[in-house]
Protein backbone atom coordinates (compact mmCIF):
# COMPACT_ATOMS: atom_id res chain seq x y z
CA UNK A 1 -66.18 -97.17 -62.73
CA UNK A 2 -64.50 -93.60 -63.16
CA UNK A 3 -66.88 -90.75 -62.49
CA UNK A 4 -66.56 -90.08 -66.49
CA UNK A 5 -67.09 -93.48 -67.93
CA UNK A 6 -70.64 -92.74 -65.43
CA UNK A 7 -73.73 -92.01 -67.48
CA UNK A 8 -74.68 -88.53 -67.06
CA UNK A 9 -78.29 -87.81 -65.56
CA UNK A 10 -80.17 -85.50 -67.91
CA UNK A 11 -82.32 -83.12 -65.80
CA UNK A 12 -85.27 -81.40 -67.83
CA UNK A 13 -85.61 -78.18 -67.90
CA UNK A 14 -89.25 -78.12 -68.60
CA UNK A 15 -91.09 -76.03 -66.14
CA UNK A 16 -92.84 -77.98 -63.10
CA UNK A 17 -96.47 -78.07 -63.73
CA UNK A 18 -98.26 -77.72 -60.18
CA UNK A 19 -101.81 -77.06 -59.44
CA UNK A 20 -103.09 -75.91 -56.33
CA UNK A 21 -104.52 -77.18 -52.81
CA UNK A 22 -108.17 -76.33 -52.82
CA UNK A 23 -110.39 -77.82 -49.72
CA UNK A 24 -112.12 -80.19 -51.20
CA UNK A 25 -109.10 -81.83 -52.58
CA UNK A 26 -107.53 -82.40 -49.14
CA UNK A 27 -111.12 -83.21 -47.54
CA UNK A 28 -111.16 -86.43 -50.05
CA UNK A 29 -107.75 -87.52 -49.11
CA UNK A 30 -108.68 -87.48 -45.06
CA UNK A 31 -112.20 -88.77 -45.61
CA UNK A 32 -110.32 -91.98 -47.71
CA UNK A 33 -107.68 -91.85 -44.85
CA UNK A 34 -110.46 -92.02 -42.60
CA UNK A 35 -112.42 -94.72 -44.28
CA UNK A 36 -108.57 -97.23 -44.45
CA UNK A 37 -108.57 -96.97 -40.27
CA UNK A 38 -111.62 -97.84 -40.25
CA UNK A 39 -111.45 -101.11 -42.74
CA UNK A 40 -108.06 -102.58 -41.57
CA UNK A 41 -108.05 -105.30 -39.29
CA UNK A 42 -104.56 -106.05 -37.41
CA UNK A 43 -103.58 -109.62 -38.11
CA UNK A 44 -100.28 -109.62 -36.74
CA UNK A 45 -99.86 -112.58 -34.04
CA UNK A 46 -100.73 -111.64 -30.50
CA UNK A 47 -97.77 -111.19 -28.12
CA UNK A 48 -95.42 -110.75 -31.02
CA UNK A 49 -92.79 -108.41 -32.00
CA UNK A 50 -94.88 -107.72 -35.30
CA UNK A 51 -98.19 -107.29 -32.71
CA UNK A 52 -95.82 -103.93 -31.73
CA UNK A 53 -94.76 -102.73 -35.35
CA UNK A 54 -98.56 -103.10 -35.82
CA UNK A 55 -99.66 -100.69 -33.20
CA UNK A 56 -96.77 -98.53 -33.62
CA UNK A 57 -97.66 -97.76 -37.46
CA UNK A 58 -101.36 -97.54 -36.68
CA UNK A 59 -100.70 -95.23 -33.79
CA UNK A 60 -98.87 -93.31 -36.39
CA UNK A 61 -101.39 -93.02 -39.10
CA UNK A 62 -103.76 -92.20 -36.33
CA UNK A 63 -101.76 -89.40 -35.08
CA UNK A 64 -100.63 -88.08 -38.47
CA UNK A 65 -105.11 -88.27 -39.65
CA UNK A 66 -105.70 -86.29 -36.55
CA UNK A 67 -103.58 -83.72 -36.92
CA UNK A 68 -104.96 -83.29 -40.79
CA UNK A 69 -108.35 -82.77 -39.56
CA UNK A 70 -106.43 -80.54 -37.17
CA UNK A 71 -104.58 -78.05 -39.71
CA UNK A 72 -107.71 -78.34 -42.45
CA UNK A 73 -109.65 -76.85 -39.63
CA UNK A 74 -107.57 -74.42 -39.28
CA UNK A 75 -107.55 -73.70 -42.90
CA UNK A 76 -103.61 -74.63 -43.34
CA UNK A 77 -104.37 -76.83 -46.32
CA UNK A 78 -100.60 -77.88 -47.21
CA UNK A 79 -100.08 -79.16 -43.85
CA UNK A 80 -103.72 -80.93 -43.77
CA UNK A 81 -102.36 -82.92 -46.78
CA UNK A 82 -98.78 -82.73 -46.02
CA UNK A 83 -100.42 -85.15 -42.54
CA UNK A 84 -102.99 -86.91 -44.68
CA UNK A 85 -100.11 -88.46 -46.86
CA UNK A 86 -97.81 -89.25 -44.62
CA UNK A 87 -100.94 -90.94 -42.38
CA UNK A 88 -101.54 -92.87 -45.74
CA UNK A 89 -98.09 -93.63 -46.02
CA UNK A 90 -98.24 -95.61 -42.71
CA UNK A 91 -101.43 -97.65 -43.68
CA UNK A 92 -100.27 -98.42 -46.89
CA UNK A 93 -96.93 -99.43 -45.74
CA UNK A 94 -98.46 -101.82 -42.88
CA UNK A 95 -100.88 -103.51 -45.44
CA UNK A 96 -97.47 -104.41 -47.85
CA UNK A 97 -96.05 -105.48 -44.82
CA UNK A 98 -98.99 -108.19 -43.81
CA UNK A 99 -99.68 -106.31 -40.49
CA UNK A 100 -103.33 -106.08 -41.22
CA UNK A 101 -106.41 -107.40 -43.57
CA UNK A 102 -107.24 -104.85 -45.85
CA UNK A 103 -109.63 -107.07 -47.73
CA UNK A 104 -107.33 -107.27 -50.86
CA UNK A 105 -108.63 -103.32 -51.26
CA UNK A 106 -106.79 -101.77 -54.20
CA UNK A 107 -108.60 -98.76 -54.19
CA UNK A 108 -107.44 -97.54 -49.95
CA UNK A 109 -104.68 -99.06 -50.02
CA UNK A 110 -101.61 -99.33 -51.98
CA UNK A 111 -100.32 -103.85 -52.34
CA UNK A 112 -97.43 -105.82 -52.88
CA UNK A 113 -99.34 -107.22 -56.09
């Protein structure tokens, strides 16, 4: 297909709507964060290559938690929830994947279905 024959992408021109970080905000997202490492349970085989991909993404949602309650300490609250999502990110992504038991939780976790 020609680049003309290509529908064109209509970007608004609206203005973005943001609203700020406050504290408490970004203290609710690493208290849930907090409360998903502590409900998974791996369930990838032992001695497996998925056993690794398991403790990989946990040691990165681990990681990426602490430093959140590292920069919210600090008071830097867009890089306390810039870590807090992409912690999430992990532990949602291993509980689509099957690497742990999340209990079926819909609320902590994001699912397949």
């Amino acid at each position: 297909m020609a680049d003309d024959d290509k529908p064109s992408k209509k970007r608004s021109t609206a203005p973005v709507r943001s609203q700020p970080l406050d504290a408490k905000h970004v203290l609710d997202y690493l208290e849930r964060t907090g409360q998903a490492l502590e409900k998974l349970r791996v369930t990838a085989p032992p001695r497996s290559h998925l056993e690794e991909v398991a403790a990989d993404f946990l040691e990165m949602a681990e990681a990426y938690h602490s430093d959140g309650w590292h920069f919210f300490k600090e008071g830097d609250l867009v890089s306390a929830f810039a870590c807090v999502s992409d912690a999430h990110g992990w532990l949602d992504a291993g509980a689509r994947l099957g690497l742990w038991d999340v209990d079926e939780d819909d609320r902590l976790f994001t699912l397949a279905s």
